[in-house]
PDB file of N, CA and C in Angstrom:
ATOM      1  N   UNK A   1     101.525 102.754  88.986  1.00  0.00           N
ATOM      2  CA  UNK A   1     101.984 101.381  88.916  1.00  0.00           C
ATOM      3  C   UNK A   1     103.027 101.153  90.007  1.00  0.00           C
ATOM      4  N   UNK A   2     102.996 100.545  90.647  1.00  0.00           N
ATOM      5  CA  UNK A   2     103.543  99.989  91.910  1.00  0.00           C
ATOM      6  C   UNK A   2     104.336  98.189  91.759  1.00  0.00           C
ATOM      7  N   UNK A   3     105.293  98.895  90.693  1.00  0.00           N
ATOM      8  CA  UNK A   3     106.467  97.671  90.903  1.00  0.00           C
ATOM      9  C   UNK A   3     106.534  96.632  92.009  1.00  0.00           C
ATOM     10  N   UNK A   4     106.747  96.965  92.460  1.00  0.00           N
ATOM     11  CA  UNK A   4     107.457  96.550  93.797  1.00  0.00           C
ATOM     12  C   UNK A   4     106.205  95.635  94.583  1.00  0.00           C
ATOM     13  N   UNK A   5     105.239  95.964  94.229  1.00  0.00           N
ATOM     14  CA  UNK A   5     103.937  94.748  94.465  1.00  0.00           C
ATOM     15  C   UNK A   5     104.057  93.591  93.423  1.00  0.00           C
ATOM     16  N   UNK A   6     103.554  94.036  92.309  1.00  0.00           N
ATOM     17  CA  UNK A   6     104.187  93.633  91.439  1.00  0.00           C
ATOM     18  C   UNK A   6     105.040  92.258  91.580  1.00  0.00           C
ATOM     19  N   UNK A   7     106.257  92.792  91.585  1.00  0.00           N
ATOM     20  CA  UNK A   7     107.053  91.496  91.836  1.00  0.00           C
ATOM     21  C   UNK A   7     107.459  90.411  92.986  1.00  0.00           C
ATOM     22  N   UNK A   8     106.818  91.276  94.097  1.00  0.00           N
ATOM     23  CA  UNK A   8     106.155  90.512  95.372  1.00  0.00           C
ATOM     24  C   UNK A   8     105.145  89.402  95.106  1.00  0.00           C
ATOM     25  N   UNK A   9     104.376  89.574  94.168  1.00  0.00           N
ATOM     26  CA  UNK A   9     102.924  88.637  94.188  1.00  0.00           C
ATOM     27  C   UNK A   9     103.661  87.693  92.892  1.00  0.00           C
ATOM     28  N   UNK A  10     104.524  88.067  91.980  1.00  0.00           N
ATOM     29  CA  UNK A  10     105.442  86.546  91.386  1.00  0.00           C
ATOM     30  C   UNK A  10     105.878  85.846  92.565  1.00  0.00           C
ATOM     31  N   UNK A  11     106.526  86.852  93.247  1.00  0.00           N
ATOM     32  CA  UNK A  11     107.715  85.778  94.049  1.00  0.00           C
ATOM     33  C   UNK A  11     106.782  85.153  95.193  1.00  0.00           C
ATOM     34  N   UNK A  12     105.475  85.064  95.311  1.00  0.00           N
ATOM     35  CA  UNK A  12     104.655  84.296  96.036  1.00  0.00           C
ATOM     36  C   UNK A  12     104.087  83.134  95.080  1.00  0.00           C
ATOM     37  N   UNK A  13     104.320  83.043  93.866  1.00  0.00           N
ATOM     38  CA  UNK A  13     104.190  82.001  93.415  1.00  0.00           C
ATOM     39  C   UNK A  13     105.127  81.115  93.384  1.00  0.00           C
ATOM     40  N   UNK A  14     106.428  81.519  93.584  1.00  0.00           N
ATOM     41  CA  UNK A  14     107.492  80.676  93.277  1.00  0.00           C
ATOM     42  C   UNK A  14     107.352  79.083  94.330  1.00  0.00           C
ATOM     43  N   UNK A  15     106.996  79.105  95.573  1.00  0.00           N
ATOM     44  CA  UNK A  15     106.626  78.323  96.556  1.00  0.00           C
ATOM     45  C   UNK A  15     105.674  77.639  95.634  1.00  0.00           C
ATOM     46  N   UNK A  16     104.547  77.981  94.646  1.00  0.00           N
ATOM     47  CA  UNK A  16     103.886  76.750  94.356  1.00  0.00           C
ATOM     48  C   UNK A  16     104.195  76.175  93.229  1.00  0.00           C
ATOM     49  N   UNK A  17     104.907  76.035  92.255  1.00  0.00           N
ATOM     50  CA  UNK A  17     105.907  75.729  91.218  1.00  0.00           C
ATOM     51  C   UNK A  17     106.681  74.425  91.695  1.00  0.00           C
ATOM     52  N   UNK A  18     105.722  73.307  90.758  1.00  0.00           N
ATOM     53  CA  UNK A  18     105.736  72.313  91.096  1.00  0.00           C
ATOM     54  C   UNK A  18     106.711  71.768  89.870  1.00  0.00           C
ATOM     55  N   UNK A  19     108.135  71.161  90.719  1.00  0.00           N
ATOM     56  CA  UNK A  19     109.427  71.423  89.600  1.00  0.00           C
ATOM     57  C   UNK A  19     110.595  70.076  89.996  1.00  0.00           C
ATOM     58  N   UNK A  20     109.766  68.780  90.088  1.00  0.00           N
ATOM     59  CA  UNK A  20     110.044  67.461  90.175  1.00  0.00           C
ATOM     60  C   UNK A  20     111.811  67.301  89.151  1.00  0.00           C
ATOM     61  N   UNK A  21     111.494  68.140  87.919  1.00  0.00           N
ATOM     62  CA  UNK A  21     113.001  67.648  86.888  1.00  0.00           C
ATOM     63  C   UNK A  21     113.605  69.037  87.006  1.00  0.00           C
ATOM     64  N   UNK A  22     113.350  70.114  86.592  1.00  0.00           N
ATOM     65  CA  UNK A  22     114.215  70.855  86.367  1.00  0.00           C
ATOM     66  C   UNK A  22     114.938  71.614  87.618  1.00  0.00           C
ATOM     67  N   UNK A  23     114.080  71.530  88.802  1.00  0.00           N
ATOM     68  CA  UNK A  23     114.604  72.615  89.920  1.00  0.00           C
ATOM     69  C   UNK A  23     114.833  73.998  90.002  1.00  0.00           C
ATOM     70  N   UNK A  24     113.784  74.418  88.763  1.00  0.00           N
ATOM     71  CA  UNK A  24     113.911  76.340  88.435  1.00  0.00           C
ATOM     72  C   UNK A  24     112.762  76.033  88.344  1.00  0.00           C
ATOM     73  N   UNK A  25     112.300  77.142  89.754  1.00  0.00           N
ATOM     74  CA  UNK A  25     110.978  77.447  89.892  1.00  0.00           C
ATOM     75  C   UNK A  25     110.579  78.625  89.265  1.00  0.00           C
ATOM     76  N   UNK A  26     109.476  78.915  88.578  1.00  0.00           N
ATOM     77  CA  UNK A  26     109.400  79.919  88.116  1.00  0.00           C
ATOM     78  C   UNK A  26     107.818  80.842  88.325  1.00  0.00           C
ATOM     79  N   UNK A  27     107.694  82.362  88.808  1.00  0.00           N
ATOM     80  CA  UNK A  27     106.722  83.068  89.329  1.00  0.00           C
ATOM     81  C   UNK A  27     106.645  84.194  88.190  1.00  0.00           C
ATOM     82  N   UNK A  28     105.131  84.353  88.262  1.00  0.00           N
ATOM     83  CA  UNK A  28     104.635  85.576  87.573  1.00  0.00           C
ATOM     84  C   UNK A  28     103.521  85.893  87.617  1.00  0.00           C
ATOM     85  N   UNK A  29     104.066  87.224  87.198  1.00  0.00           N
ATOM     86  CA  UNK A  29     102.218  88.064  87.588  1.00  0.00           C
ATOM     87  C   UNK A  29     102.666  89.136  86.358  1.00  0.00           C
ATOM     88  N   UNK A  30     101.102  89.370  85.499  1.00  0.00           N
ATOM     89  CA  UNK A  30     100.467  89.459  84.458  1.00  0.00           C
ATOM     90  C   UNK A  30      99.470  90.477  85.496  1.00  0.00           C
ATOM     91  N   UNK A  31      99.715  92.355  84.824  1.00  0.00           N
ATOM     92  CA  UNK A  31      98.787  93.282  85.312  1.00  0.00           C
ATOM     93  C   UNK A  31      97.800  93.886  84.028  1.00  0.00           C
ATOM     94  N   UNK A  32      96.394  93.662  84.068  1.00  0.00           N
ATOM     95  CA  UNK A  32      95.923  94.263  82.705  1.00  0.00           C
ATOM     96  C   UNK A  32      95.610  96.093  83.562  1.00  0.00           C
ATOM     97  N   UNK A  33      95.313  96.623  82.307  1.00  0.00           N
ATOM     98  CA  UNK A  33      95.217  97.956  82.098  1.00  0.00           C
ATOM     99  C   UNK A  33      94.077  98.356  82.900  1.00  0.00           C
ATOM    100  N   UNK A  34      93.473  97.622  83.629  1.00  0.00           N
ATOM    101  CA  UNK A  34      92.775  97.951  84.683  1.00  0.00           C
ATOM    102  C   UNK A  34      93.209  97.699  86.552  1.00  0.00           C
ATOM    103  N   UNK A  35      94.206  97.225  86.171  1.00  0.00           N
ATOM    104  CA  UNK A  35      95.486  96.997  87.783  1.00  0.00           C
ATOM    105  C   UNK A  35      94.575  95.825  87.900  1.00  0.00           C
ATOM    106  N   UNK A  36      94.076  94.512  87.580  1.00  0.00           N
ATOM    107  CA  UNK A  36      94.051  93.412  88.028  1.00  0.00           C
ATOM    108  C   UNK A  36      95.142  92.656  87.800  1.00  0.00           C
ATOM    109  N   UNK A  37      95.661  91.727  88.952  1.00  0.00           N
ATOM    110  CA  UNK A  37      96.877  90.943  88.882  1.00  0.00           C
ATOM    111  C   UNK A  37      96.446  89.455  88.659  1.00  0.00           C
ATOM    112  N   UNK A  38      96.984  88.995  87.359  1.00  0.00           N
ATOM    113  CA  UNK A  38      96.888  87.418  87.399  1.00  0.00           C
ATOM    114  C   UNK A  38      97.942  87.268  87.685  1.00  0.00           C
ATOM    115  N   UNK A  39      98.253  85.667  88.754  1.00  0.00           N
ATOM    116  CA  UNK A  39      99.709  85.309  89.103  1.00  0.00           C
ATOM    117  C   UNK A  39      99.534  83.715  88.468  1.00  0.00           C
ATOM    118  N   UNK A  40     100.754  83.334  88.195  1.00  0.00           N
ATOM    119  CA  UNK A  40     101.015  81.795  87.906  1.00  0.00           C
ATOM    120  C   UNK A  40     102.404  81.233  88.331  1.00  0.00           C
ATOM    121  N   UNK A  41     102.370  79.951  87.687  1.00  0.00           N
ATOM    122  CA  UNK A  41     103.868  79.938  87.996  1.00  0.00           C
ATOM    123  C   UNK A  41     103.872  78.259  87.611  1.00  0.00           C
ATOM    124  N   UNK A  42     105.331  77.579  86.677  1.00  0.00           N
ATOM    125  CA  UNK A  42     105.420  76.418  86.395  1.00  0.00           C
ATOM    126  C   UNK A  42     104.742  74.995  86.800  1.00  0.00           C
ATOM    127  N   UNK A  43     104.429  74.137  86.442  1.00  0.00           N
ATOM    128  CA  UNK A  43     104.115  72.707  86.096  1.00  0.00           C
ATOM    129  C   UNK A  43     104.731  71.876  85.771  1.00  0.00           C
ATOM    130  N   UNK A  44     105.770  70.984  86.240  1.00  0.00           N
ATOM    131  CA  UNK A  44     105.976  70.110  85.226  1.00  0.00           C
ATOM    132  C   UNK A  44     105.192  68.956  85.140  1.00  0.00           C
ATOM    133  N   UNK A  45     105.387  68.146  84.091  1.00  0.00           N
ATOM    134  CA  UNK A  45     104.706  66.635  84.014  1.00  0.00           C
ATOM    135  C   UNK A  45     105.563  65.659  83.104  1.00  0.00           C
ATOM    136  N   UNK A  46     105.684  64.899  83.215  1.00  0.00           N
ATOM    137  CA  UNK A  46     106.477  63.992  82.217  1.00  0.00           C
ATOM    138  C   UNK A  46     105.062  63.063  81.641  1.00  0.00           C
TER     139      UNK A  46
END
């Protein structure tokens, strides 16, 4: 397991964290037990 990728591929979501009210962008990445990386990262909407 390789951390440090890991939290590289959140902090590439943080740029798309679309954050009109609050201004805390937020990144993540989700590794299943087979090393595939899902990444996401905030929405807001009113």
């Amino acid at each position: 397991m390789d951390k440090k990728k890991y939290i590289e591929e959140a902090n590439k979501m943080l740029s798309k964290a679309y954050i009109p009210y609050s201004k805390f962008p937020v990144g993540a990445a989700l590794v299943t037990k087979e090393g595939k990386i899902y990444t996401g990262c905030n929405i807001e909407n009113a």
